[in-house]
C-alpha atoms as a PDB file:
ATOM      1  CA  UNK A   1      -8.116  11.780 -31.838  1.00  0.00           C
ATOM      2  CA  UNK A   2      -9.224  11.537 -28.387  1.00  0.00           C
ATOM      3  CA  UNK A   3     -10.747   8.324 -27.424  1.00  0.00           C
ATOM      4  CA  UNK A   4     -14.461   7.735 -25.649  1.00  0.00           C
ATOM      5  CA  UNK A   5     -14.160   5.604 -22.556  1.00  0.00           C
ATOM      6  CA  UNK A   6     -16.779   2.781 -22.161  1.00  0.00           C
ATOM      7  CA  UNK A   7     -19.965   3.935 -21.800  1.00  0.00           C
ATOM      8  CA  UNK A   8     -23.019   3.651 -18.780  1.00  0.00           C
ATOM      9  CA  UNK A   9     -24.562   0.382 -21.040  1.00  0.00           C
ATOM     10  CA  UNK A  10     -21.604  -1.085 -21.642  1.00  0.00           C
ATOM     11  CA  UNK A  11     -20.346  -0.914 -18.132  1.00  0.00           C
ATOM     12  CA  UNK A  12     -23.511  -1.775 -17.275  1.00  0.00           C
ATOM     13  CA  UNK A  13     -23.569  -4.772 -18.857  1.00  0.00           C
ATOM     14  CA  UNK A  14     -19.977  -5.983 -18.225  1.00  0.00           C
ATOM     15  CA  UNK A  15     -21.455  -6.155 -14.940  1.00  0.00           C
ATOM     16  CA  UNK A  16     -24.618  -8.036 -15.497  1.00  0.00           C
ATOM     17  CA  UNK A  17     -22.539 -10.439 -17.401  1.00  0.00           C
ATOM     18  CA  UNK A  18     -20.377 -10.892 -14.078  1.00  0.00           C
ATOM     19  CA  UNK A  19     -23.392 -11.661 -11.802  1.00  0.00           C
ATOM     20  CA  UNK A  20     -25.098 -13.916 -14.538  1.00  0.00           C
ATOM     21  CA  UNK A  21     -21.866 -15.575 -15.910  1.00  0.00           C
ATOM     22  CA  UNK A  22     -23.217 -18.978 -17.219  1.00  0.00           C
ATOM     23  CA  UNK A  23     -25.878 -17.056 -19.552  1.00  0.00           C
ATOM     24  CA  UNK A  24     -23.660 -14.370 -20.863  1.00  0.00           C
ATOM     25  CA  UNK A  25     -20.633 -16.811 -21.816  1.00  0.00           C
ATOM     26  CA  UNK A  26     -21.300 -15.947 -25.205  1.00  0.00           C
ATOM     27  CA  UNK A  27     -21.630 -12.612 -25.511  1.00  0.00           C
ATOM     28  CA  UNK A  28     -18.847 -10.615 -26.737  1.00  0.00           C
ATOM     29  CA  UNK A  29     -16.754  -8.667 -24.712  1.00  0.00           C
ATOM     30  CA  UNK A  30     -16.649  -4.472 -24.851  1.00  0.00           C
ATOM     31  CA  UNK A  31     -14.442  -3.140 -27.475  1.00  0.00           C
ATOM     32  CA  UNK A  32     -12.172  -1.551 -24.948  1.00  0.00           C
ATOM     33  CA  UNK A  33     -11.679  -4.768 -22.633  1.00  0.00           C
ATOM     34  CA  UNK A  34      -8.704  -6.146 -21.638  1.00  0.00           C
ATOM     35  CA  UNK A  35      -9.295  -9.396 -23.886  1.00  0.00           C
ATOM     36  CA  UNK A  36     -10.761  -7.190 -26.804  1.00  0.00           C
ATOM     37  CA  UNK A  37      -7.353  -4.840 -26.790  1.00  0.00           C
ATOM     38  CA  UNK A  38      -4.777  -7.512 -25.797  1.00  0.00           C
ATOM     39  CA  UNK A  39      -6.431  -9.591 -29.274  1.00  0.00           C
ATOM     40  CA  UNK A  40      -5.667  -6.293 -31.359  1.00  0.00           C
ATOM     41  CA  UNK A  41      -1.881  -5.800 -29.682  1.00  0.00           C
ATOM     42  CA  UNK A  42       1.242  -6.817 -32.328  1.00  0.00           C
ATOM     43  CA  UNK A  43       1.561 -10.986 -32.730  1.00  0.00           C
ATOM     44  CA  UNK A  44       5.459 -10.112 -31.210  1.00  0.00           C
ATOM     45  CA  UNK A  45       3.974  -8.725 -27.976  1.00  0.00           C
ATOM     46  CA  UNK A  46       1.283 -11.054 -27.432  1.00  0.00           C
ATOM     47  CA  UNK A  47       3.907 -14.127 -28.183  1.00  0.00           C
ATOM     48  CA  UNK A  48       6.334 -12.420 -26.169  1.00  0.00           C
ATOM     49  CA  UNK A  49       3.628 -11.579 -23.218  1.00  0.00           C
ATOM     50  CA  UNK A  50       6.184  -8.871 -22.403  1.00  0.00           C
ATOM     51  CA  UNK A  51       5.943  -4.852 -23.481  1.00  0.00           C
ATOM     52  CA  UNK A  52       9.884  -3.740 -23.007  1.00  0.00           C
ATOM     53  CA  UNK A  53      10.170  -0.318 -22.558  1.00  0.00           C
ATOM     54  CA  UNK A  54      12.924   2.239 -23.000  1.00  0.00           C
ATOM     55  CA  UNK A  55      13.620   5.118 -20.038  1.00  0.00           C
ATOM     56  CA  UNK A  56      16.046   7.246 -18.552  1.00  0.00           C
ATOM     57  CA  UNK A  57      15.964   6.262 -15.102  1.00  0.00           C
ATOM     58  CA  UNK A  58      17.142   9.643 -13.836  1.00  0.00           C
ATOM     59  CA  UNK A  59      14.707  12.619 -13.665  1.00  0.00           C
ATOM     60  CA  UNK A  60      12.647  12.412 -10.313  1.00  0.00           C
ATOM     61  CA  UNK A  61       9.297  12.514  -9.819  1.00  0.00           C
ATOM     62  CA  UNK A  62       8.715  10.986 -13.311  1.00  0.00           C
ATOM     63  CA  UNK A  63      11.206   7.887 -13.441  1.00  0.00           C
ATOM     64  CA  UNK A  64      14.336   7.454 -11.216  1.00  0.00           C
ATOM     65  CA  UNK A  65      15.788   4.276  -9.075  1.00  0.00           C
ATOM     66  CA  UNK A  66      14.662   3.113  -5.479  1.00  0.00           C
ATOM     67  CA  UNK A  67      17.614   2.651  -3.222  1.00  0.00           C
ATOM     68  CA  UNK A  68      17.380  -1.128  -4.529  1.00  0.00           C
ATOM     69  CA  UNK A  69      17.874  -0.093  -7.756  1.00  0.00           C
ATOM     70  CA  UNK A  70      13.928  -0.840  -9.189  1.00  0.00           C
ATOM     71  CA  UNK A  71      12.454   1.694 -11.490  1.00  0.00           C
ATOM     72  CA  UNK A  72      10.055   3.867  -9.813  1.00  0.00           C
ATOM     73  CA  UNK A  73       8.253   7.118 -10.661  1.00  0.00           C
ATOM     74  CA  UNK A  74       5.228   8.246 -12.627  1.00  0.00           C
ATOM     75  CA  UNK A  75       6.123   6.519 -15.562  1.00  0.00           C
ATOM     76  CA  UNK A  76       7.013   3.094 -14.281  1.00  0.00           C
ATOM     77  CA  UNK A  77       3.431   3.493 -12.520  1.00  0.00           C
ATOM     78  CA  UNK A  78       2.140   3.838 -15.486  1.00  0.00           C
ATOM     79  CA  UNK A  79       3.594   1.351 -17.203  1.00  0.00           C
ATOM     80  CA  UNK A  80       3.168  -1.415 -15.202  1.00  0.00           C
ATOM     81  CA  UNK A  81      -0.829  -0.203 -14.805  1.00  0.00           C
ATOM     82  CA  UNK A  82      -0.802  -0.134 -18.445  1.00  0.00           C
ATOM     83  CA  UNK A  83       0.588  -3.487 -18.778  1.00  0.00           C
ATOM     84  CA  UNK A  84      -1.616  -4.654 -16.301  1.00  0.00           C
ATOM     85  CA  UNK A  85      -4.759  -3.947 -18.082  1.00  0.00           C
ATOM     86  CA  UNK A  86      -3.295  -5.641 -20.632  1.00  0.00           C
ATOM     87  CA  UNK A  87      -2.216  -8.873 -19.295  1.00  0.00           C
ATOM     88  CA  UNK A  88       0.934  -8.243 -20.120  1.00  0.00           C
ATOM     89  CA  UNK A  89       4.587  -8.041 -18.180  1.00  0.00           C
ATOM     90  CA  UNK A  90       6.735  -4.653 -18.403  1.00  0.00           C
ATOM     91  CA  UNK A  91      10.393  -4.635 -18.307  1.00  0.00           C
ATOM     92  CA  UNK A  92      11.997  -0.915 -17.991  1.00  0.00           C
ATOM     93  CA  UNK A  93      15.404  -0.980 -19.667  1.00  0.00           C
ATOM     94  CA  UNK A  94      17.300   1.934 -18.499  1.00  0.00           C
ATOM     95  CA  UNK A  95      19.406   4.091 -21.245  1.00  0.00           C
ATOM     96  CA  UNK A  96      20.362   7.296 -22.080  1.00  0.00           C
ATOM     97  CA  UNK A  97      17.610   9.495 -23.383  1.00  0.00           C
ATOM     98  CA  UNK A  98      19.091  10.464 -26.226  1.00  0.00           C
ATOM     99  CA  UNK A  99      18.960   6.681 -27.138  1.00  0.00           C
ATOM    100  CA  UNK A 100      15.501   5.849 -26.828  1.00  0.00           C
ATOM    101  CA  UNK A 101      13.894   6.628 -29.850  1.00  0.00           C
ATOM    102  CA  UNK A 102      16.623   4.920 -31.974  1.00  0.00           C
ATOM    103  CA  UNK A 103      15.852   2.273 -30.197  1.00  0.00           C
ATOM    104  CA  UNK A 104      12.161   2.354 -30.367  1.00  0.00           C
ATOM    105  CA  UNK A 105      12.808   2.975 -34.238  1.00  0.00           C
ATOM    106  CA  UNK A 106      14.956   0.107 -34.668  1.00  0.00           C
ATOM    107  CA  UNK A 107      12.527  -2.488 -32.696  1.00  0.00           C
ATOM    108  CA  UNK A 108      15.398  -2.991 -30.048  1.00  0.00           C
ATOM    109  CA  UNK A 109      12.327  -1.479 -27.566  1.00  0.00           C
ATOM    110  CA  UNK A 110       8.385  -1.390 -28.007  1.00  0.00           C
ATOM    111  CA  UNK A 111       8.139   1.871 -26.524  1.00  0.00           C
ATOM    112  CA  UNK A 112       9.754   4.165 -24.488  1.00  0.00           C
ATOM    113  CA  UNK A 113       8.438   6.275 -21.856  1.00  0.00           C
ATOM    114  CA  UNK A 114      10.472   9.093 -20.113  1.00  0.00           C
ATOM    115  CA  UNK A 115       9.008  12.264 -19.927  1.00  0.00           C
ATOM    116  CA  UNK A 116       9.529  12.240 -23.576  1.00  0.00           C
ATOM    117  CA  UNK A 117       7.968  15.578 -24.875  1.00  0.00           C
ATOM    118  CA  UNK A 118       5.382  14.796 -28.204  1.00  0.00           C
ATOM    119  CA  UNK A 119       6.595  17.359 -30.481  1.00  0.00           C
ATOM    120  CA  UNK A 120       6.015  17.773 -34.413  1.00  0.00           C
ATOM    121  CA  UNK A 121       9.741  18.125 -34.944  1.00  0.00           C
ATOM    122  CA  UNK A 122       9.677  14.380 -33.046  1.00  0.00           C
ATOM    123  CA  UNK A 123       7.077  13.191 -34.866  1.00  0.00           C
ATOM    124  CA  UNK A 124       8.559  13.802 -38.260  1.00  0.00           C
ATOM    125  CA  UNK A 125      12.468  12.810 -37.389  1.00  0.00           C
ATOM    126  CA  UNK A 126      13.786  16.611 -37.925  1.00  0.00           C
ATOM    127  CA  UNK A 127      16.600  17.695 -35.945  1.00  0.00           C
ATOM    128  CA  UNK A 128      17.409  21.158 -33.804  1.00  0.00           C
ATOM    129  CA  UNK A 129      18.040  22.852 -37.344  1.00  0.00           C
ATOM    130  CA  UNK A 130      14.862  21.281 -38.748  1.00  0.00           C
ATOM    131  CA  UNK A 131      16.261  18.814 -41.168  1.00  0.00           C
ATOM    132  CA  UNK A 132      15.237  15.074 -41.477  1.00  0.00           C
ATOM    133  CA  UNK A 133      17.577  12.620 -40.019  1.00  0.00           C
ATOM    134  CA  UNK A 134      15.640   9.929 -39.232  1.00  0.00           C
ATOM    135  CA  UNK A 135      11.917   8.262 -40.197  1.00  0.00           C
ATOM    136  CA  UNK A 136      10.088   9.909 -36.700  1.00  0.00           C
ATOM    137  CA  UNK A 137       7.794   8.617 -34.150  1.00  0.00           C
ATOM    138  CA  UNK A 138       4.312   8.305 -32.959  1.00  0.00           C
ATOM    139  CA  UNK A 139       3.390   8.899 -29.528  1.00  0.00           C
ATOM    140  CA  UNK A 140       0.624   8.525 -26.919  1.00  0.00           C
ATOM    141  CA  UNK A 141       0.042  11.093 -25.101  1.00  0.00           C
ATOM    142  CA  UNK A 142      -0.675  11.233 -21.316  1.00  0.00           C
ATOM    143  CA  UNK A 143       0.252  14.190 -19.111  1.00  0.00           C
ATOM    144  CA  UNK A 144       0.302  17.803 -19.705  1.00  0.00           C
ATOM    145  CA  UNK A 145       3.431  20.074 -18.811  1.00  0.00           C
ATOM    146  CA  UNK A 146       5.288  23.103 -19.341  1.00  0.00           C
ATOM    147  CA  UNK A 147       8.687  24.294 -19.196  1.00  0.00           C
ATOM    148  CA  UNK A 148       9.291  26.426 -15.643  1.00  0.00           C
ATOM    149  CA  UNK A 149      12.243  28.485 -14.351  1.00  0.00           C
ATOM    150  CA  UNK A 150      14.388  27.216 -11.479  1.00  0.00           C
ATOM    151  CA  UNK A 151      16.043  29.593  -8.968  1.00  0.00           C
ATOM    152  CA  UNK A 152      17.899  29.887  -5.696  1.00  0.00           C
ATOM    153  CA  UNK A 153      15.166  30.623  -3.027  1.00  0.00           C
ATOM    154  CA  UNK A 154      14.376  33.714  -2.562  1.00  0.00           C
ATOM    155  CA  UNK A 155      14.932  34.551  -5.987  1.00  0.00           C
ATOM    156  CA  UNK A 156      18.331  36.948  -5.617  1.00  0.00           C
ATOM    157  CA  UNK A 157      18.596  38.071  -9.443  1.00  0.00           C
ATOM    158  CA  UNK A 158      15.082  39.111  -9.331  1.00  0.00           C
ATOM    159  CA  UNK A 159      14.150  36.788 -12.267  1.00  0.00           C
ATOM    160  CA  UNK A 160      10.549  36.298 -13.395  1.00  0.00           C
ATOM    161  CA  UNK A 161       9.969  35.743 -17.207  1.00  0.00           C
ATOM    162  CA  UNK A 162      12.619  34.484 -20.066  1.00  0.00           C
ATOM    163  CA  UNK A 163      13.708  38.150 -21.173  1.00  0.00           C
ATOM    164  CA  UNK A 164      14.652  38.811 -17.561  1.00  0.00           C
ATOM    165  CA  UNK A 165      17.254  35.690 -18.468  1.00  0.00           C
ATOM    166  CA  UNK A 166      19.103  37.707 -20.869  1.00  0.00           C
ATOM    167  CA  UNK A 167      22.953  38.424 -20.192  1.00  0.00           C
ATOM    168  CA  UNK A 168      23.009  35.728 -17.582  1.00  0.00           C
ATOM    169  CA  UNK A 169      23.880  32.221 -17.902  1.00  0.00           C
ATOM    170  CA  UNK A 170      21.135  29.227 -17.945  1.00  0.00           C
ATOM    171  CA  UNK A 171      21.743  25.362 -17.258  1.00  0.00           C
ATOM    172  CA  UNK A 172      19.188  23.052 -19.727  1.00  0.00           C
ATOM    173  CA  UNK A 173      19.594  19.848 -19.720  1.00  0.00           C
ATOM    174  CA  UNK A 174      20.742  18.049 -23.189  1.00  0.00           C
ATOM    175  CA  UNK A 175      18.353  16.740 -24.942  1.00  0.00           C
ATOM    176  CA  UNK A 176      15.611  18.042 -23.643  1.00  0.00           C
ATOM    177  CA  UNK A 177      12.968  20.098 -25.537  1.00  0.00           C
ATOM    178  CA  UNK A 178      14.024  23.091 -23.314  1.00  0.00           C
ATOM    179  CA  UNK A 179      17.168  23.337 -25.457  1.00  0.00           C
ATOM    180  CA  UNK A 180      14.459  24.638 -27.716  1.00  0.00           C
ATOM    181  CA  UNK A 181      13.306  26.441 -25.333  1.00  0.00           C
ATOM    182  CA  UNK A 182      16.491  27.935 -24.880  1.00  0.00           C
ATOM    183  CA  UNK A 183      17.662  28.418 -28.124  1.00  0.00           C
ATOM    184  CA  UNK A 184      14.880  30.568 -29.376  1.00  0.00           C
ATOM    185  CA  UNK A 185      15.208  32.715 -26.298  1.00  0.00           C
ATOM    186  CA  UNK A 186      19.123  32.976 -26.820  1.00  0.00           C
ATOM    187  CA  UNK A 187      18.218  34.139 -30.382  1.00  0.00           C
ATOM    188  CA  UNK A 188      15.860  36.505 -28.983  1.00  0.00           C
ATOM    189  CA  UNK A 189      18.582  38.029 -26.559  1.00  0.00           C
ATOM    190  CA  UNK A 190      20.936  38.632 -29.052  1.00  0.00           C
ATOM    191  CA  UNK A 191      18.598  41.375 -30.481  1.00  0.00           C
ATOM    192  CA  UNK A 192      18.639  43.157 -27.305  1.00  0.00           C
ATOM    193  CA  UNK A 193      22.644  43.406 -26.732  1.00  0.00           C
ATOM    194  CA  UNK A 194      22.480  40.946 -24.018  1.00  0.00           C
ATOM    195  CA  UNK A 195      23.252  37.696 -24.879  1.00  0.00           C
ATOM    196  CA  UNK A 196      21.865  34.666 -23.188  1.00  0.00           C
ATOM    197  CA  UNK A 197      25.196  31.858 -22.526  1.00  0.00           C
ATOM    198  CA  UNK A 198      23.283  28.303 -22.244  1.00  0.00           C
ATOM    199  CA  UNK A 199      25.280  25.180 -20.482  1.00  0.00           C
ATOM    200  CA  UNK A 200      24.203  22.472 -21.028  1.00  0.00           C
ATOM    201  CA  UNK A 201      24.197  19.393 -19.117  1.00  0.00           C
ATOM    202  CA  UNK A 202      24.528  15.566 -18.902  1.00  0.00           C
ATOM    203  CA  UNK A 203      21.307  15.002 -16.169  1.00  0.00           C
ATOM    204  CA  UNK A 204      19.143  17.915 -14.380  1.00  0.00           C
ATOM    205  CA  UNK A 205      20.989  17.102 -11.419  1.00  0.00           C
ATOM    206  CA  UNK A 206      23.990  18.610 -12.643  1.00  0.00           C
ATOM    207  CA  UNK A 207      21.734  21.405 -14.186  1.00  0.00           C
ATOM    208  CA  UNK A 208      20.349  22.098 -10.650  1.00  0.00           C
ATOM    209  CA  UNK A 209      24.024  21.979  -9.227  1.00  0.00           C
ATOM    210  CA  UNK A 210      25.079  24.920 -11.180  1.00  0.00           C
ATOM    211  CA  UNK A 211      22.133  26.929 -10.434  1.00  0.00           C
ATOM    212  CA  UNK A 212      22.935  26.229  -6.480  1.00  0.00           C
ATOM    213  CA  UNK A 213      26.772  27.324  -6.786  1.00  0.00           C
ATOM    214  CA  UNK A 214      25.704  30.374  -8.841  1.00  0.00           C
ATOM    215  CA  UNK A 215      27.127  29.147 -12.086  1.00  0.00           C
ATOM    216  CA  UNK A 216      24.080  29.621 -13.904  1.00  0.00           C
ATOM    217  CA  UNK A 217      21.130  31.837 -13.135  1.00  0.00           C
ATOM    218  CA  UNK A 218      18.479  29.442 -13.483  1.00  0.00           C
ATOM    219  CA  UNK A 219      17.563  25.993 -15.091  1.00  0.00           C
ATOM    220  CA  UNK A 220      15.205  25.108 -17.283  1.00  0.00           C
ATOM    221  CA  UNK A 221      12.715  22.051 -17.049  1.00  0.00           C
ATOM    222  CA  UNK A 222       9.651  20.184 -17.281  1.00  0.00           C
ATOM    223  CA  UNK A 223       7.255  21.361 -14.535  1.00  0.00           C
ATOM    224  CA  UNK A 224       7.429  17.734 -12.141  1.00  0.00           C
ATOM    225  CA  UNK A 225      10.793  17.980 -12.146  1.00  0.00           C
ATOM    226  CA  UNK A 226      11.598  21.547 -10.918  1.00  0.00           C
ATOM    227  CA  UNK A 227       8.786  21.465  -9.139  1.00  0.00           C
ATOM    228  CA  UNK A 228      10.150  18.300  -6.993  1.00  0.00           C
ATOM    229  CA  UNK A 229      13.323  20.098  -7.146  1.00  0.00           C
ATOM    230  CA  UNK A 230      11.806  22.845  -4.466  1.00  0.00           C
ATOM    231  CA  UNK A 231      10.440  19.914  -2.019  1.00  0.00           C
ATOM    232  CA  UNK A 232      13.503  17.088  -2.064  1.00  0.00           C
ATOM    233  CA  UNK A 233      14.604  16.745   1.220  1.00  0.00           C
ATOM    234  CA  UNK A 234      18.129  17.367  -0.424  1.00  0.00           C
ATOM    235  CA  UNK A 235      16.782  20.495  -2.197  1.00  0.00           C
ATOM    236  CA  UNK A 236      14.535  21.838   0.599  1.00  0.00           C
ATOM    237  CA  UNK A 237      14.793  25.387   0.940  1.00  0.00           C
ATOM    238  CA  UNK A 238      17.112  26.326  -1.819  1.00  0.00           C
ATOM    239  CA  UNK A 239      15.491  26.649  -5.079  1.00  0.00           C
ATOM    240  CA  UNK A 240      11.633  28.081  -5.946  1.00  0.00           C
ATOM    241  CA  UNK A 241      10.046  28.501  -9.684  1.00  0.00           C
ATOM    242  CA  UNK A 242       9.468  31.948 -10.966  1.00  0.00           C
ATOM    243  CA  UNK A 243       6.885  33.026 -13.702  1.00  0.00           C
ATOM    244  CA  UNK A 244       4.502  30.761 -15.192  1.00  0.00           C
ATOM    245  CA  UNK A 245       4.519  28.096 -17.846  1.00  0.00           C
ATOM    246  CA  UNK A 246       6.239  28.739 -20.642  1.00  0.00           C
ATOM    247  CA  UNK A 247       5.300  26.488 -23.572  1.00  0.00           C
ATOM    248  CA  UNK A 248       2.545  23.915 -22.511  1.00  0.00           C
ATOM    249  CA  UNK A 249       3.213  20.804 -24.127  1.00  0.00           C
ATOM    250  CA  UNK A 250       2.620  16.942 -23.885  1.00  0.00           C
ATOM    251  CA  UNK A 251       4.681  13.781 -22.546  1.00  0.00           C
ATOM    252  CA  UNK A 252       3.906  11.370 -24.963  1.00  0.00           C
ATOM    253  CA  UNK A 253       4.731   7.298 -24.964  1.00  0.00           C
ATOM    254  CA  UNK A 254       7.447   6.693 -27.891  1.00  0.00           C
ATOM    255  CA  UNK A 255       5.734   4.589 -30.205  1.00  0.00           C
ATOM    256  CA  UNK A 256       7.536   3.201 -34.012  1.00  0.00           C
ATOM    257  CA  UNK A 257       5.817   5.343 -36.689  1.00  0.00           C
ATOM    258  CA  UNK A 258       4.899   1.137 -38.337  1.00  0.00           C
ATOM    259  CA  UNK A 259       3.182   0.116 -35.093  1.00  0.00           C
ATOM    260  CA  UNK A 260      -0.165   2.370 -35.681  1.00  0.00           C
ATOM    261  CA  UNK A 261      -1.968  -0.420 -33.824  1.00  0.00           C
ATOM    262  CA  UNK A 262       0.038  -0.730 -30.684  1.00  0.00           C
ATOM    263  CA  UNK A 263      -0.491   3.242 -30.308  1.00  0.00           C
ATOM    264  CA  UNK A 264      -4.154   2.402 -30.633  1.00  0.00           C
ATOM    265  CA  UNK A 265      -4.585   0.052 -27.901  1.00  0.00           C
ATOM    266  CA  UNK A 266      -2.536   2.168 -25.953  1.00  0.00           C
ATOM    267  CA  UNK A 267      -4.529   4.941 -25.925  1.00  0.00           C
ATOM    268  CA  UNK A 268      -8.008   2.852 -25.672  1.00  0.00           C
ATOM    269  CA  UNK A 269      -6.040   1.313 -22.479  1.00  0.00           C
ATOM    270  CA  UNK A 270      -5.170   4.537 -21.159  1.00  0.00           C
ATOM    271  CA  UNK A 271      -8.864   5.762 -21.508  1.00  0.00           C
ATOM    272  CA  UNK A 272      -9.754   3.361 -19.986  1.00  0.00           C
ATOM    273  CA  UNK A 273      -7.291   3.900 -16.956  1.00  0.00           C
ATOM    274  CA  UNK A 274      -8.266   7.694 -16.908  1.00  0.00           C
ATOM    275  CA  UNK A 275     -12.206   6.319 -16.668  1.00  0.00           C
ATOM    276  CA  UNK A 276     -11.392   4.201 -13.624  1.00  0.00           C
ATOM    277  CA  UNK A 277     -10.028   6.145 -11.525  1.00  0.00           C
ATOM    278  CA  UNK A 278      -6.290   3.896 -12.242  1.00  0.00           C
ATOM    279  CA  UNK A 279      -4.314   7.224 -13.864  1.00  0.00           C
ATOM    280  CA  UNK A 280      -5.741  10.192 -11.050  1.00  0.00           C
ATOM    281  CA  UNK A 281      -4.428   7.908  -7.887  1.00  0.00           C
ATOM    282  CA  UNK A 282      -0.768   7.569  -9.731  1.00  0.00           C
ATOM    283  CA  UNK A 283      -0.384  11.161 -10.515  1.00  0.00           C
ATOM    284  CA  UNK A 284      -1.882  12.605  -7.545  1.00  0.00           C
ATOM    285  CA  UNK A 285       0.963   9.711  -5.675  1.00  0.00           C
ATOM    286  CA  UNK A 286       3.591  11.648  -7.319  1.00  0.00           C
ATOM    287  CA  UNK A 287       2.172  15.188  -6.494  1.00  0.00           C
ATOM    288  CA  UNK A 288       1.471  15.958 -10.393  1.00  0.00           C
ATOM    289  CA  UNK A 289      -1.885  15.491 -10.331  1.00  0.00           C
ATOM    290  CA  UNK A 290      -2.196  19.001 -11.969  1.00  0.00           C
ATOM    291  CA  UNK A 291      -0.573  17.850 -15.268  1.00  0.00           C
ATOM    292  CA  UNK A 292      -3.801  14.881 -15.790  1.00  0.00           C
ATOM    293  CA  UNK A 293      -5.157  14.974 -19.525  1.00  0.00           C
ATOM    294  CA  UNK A 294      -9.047  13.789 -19.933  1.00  0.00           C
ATOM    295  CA  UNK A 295      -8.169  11.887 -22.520  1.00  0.00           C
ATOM    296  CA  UNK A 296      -5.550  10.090 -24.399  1.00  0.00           C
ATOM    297  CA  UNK A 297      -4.490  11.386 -27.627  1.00  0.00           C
ATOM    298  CA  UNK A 298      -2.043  10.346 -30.560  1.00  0.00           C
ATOM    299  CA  UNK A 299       0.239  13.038 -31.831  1.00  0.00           C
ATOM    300  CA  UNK A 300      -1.488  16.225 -30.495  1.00  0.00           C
ATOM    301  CA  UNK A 301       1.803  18.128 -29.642  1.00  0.00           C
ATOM    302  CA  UNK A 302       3.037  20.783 -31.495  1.00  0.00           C
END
């Protein structure tokens, strides 16, 4: 459920109690503090003062590498404000993505954030044919997307919508939910006579690289990345998005489905980031402001 950042009164009076320190020592502290939400994290993370968390440093704007190698994006951002708030370090491990939620399942990571899209199938460990294969996650949800289309500028196949895909040849990245995506629209294809050939690929990059040699029509992805795919200075020119959003759905932080009260702090903390301003000034760094949620949520995707 979405979560009420701290109200006028209490803000007021965290304020008051700033001024007039000596006589509010004893008062106790908003329930949405940093001291009130670091008491409530896990003993392990408040022993270990240290939240490690899982991504696949490859998929610019959202997380990626400087030219130092540091972790830097709209997730690491986030992170690190997150962590922040809660007196806490953060330590990105980078790994594959299709290792991060075994690894957030098997306590090797506390969470993992990397674009990771909050889906029921997710949620409840089903695979791509809908069986169970492993106990699921929880997640936190903080930005808003949707899958787009990715073509050469100027848009040469005349592409605008998913049936115009069909008979051609798409690059999705593995993994991703825009296999999904994908999938359903291959099925869909079939029906018509003109079946839809999917490739897919290690990283978008090499998604992307097959759309500009004219292997495949068009890629598939989450809206920051293609989107940043039109702008790179190594892109400029060459690709645009066609059509409109297809399937809205939520990034969502990877939480263990036994750690219900780490997910809760984390979305208290990230209301209260949205409330002060802290979340807005990443996203709009990153030029994805347009994907900002009001308020956190736990498990809203579909």
């Amino acid at each position: 459920m979405p979560r009420t950042p701290v109200g006028r009164a209490a803000l007021a009076a965290t304020v008051l109690c700033g001024l007039l320190a000596a006589s509010c020592a004893s008062a106790p502290a908003p329930s949405d503090s940093p001291s009130a939400l670091r008491a409530r994290l896990p003993q392990s993370i408040r022993a270990a003062g240290e939240l490690r968390i899982g991504s696949y440093l490859n998929y610019v704007p959202v997380e990626f590498k400087d030219p130092g190698g540091s972790p830097i994006g709209l997730d690491p951002d986030l992170a690190t404000a997150l962590g922040s708030y809660l007196g806490l370090r953060v330590k990105i491990l980078d790994m594959p993505f299709k290792d991060l939620i075994p690894a957030v399942q098997s306590g090797k990571l506390d969470l993992a954030m990397s674009a990771v899209i909050d889906s029921r199938d997710r949620q409840q460990g089903k695979d791509a044919t809908g069986h169970v294969t492993n106990p699921g996650v929880d997640f936190v949800d903080y930005f808003l997307t949707g899958t787009s289309i990715l073509v050469k500028a100027g848009n040469p196949l005349g592409l605008t919508t998913l049936d115009s895909l069909c008979g051609r040849t798409i690059a999705v990245q593995t993994n991703s939910v825009q296999i999904k995506v994908a999938n359903a629209q291959s099925a869909a294809c079939s029906r018509t006579g003109k079946p839809l050939r999917i490739d897919s690929t290690d990283t978008d990059a090499q998604a992307v690289a097959e759309v500009s040699s004219g292997t495949a029509a068009a890629d598939l992805n989450d809206y920051p990345a293609a989107a940043y795919n039109t702008t790179a200075p190594n892109h400029k020119g060459m690709f645009q998005l066609v059509g409109k959003y297809q399937e809205s759905s939520l990034y969502g932080i990877v939480v263990g489905r036994d750690r219900q009260d780490l997910s809760d702090v984390l979305s208290r903390a990230l209301d209260q980031l949205i409330g002060n301003g802290t979340y807005q000034k990443i996203l709009d760094k990153w030029n994805v402001g347009n994907g900002a949620v009001v308020s956190a949520t736990v498990n809203a995707g579909l």
